[in-house]
C-alpha atoms as a PDB file:
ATOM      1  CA  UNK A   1     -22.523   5.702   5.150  1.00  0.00           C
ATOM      2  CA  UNK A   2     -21.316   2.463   5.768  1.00  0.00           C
ATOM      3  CA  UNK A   3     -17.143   1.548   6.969  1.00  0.00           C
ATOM      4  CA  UNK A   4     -15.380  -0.049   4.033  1.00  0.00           C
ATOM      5  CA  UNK A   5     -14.944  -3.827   4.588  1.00  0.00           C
ATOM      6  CA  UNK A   6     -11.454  -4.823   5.034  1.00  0.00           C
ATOM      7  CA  UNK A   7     -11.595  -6.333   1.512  1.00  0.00           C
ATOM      8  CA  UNK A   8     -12.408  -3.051  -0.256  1.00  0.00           C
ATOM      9  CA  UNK A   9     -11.332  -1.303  -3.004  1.00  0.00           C
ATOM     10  CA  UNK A  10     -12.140   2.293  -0.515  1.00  0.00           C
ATOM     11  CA  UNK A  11     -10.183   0.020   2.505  1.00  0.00           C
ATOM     12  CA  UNK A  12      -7.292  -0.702   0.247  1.00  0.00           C
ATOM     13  CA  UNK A  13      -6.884   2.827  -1.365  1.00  0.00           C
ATOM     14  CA  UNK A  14      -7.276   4.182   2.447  1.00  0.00           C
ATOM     15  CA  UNK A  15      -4.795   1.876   3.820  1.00  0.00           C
ATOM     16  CA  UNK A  16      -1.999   2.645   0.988  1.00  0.00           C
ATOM     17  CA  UNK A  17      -2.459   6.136   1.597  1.00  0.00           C
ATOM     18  CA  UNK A  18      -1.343   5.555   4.958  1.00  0.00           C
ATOM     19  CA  UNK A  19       1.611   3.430   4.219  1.00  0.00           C
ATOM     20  CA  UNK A  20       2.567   6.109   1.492  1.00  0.00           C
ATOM     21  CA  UNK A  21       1.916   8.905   4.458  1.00  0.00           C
ATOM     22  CA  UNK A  22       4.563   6.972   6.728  1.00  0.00           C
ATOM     23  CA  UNK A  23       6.895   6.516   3.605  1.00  0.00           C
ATOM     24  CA  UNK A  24       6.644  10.414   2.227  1.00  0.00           C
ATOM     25  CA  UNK A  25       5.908  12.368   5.475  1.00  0.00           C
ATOM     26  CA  UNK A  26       3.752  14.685   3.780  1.00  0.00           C
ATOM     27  CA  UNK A  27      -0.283  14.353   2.440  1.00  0.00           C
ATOM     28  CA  UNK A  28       0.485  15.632  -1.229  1.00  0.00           C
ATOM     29  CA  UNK A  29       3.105  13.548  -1.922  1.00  0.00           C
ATOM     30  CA  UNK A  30       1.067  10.582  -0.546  1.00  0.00           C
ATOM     31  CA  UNK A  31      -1.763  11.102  -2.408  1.00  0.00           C
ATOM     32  CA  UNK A  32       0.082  11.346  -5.127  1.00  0.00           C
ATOM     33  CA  UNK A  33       2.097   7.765  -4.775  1.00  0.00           C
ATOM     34  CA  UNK A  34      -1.022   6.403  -4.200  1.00  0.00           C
ATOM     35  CA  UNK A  35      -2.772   7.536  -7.614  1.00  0.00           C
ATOM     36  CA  UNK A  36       0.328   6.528  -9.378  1.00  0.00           C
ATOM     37  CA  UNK A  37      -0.033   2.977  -7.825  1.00  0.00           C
ATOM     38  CA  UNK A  38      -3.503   2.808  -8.419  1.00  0.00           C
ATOM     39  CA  UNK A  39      -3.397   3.688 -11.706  1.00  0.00           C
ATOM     40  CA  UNK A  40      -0.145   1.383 -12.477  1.00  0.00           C
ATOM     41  CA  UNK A  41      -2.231  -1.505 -11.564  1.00  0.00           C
ATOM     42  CA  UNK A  42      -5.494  -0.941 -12.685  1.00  0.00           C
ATOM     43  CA  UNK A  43      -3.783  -0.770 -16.262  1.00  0.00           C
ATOM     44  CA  UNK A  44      -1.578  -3.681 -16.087  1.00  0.00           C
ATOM     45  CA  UNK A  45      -4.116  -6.402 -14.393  1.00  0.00           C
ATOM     46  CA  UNK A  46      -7.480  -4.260 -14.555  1.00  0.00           C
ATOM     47  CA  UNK A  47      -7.904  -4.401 -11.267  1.00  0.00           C
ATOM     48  CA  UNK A  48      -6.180  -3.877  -7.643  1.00  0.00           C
ATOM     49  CA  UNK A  49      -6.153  -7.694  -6.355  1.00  0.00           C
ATOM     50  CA  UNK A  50      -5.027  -7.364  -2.544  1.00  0.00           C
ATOM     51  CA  UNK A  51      -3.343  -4.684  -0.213  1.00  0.00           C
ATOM     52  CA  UNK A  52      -0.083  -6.363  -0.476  1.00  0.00           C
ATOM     53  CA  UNK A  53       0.073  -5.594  -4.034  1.00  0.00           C
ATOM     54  CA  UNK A  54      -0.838  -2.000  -3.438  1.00  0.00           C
ATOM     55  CA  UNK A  55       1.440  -1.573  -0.923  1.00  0.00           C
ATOM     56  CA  UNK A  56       4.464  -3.078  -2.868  1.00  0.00           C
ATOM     57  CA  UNK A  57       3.626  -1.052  -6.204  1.00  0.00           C
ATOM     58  CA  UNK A  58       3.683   2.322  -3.400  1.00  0.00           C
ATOM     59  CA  UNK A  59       7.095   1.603  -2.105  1.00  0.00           C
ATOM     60  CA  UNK A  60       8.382   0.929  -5.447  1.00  0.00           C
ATOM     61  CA  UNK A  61       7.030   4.202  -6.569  1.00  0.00           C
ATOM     62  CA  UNK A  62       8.236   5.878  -3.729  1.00  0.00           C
ATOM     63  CA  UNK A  63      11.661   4.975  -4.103  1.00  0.00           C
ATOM     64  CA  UNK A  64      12.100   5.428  -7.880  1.00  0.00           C
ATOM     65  CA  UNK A  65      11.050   8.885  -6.641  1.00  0.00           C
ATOM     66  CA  UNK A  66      13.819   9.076  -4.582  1.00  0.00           C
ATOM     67  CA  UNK A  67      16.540   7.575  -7.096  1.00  0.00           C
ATOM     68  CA  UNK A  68      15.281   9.765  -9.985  1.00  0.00           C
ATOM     69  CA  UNK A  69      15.679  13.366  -7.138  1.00  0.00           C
ATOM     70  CA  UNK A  70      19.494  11.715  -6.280  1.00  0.00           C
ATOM     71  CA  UNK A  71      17.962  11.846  -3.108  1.00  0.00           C
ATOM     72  CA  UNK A  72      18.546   8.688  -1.733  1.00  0.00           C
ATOM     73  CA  UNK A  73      22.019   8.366   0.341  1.00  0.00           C
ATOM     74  CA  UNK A  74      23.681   5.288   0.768  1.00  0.00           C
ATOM     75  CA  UNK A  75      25.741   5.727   3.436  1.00  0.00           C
ATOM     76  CA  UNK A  76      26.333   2.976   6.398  1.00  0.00           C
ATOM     77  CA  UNK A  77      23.734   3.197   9.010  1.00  0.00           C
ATOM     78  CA  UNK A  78      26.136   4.146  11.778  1.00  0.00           C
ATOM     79  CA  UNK A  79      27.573   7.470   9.610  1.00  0.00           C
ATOM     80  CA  UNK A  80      23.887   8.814   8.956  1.00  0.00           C
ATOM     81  CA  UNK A  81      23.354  11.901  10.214  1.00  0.00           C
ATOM     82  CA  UNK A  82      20.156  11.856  12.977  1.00  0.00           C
ATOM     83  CA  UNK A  83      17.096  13.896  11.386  1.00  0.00           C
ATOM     84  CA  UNK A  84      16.500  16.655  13.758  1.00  0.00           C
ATOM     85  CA  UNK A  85      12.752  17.373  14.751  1.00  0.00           C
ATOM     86  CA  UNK A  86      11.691  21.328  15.105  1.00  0.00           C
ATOM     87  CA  UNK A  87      10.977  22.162  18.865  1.00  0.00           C
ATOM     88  CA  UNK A  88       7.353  21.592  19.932  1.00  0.00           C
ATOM     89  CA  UNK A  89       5.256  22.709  23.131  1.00  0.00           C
ATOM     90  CA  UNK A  90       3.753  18.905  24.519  1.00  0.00           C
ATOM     91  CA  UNK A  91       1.888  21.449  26.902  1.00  0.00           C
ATOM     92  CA  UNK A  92      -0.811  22.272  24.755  1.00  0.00           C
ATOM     93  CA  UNK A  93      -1.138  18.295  23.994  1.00  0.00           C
ATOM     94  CA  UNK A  94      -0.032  16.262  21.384  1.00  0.00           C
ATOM     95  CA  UNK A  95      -1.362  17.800  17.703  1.00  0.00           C
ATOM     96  CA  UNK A  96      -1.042  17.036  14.502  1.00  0.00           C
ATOM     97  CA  UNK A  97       1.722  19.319  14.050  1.00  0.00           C
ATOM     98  CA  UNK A  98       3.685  17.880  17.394  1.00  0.00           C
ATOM     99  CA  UNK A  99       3.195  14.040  15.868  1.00  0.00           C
ATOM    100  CA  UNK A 100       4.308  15.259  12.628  1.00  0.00           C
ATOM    101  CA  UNK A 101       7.769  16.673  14.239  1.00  0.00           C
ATOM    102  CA  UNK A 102       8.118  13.637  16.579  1.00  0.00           C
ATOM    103  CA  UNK A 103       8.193  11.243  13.653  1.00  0.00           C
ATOM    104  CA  UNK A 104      10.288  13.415  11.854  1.00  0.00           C
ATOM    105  CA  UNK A 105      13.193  11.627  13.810  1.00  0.00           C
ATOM    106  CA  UNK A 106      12.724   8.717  11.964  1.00  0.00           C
ATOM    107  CA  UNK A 107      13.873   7.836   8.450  1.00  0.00           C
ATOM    108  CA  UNK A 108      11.701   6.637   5.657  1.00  0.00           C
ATOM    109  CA  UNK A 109      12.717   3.171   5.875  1.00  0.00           C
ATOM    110  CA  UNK A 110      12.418   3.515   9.990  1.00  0.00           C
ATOM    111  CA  UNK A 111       8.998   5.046   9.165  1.00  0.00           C
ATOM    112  CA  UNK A 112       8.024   2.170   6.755  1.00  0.00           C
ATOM    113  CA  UNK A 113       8.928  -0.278   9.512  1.00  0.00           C
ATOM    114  CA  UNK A 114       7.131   0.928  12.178  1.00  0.00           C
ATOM    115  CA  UNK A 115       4.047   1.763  10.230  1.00  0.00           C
ATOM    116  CA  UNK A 116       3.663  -1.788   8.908  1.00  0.00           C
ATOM    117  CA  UNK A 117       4.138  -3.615  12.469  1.00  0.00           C
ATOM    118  CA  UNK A 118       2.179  -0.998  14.646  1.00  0.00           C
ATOM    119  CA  UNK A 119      -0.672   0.034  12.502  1.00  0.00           C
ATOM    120  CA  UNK A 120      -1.004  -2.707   9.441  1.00  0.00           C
ATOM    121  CA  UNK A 121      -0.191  -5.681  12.099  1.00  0.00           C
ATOM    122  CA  UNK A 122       2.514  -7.664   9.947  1.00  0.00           C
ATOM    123  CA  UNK A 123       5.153  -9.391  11.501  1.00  0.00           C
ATOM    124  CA  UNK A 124       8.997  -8.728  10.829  1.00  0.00           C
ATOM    125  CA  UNK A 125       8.608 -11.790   8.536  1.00  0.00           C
ATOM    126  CA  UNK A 126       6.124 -10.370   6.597  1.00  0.00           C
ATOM    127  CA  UNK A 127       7.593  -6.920   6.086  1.00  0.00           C
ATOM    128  CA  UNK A 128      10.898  -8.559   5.403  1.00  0.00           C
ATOM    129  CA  UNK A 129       8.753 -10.335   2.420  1.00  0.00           C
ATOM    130  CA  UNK A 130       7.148  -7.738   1.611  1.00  0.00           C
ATOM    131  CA  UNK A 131       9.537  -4.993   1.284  1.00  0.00           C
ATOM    132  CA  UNK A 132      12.705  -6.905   0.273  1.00  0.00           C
ATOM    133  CA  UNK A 133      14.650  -6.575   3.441  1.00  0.00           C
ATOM    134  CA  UNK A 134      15.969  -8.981   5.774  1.00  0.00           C
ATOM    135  CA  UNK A 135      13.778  -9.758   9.388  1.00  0.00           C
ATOM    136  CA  UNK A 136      16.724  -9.234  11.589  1.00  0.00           C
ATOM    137  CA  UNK A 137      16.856  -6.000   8.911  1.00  0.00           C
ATOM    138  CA  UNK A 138      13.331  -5.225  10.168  1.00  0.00           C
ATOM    139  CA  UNK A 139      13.132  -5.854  13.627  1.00  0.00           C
ATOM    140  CA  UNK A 140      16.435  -3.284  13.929  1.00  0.00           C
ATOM    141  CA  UNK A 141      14.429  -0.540  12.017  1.00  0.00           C
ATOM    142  CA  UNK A 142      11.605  -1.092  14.111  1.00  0.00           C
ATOM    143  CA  UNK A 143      13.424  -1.435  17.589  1.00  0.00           C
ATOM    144  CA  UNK A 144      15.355   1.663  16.151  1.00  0.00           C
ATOM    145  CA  UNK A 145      12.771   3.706  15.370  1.00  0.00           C
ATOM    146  CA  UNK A 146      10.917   3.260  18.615  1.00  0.00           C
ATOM    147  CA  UNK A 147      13.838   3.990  20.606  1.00  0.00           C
ATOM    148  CA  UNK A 148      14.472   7.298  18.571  1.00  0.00           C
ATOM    149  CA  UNK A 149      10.734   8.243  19.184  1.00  0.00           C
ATOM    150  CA  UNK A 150      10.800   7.771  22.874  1.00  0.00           C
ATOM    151  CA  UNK A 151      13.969   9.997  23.012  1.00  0.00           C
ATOM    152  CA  UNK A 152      12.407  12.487  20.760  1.00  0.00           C
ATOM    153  CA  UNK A 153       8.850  12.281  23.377  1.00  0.00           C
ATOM    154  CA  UNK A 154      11.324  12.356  26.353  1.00  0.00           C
ATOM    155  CA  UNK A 155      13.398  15.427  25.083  1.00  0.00           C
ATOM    156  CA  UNK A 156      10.293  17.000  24.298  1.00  0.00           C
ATOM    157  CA  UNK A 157       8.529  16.346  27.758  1.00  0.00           C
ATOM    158  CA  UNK A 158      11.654  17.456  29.889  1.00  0.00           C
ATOM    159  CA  UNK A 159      12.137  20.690  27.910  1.00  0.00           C
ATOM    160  CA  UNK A 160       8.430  20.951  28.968  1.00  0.00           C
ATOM    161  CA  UNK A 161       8.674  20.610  32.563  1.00  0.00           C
ATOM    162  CA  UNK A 162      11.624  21.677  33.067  1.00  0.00           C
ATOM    163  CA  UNK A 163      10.583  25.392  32.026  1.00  0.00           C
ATOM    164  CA  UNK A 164      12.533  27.715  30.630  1.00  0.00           C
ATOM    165  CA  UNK A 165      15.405  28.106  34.088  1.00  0.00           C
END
């Protein structure tokens, strides 16, 4: 079986389900954003015309979610309490379950951020487009969330080396 071209309908549908992965932090509810964008815009134009689209229908979907649940808090950025990752062992390696807890430092938007830069390759101008946000906006959630993921490796990799004393 041949790799989707970049230009796919399988690439596109693969590459929203990881943008709605970084957004929802969990497969089901992923999956399920992604159907619900799919679907959206397969009835309104009769077809899916780039990933951009997909992506913005996702995000949309994924925080009407969040409005409808009252889940949403708008606090300022400075009072938000820090997620707190469960402990994990680095000794055994980094898993699936260890990467999940890492990133669990991060908020959705922090998430969104760094997912779109690191893995989809857009620039803080484009995800500023593309998600509604200022750039300075951006490159503060991304700088942010990098800086909250190396603490959350370091803490992890100390508590691992420095044993249980």
């Amino acid at each position: 079986m041949s790799e989707p071209s970049d230009n796919s309908a399988e690439a596109w549908v693969q590459a929203g389900y990881r943008y709605a992965l970084s957004l929802t932090h969990n497969r089901e509810d992923a999956e399920d954003l992604v159907q619900q964008a799919w679907l959206k815009l397969t009835r309104r134009y009769g077809r899916v015309k780039n990933r951009s689209m997909i992506f913005t229908t996702i995000r949309h979907a994924f925080y009407d979610q969040r409005r409808r649940a009252n889940i949403v808090a708008f606090d300022p950025l400075e009072d938000a309490p820090e997620p707190v990752a469960p402990p994990v062992d680095v000794a055994e390696g980094l898993h699936q379950a260890d990467m999940d807890a890492i990133l669990a430092v991060l908020r959705p938007v922090e998430r969104e951020a760094l997912y779109l830069n690191v893995v989809e390759g857009y620039t803080a101008k484009e995800i500023g487009r593309l998600t509604g946000t200022p750039r300075n906006t951006v490159l503060s959630l991304i700088h942010r969330a990098r800086e909250k993921l190396r603490a959350a490796w370091g803490d992890r990799n100390s508590e691992t080396a420095g044993g249980h004393g």
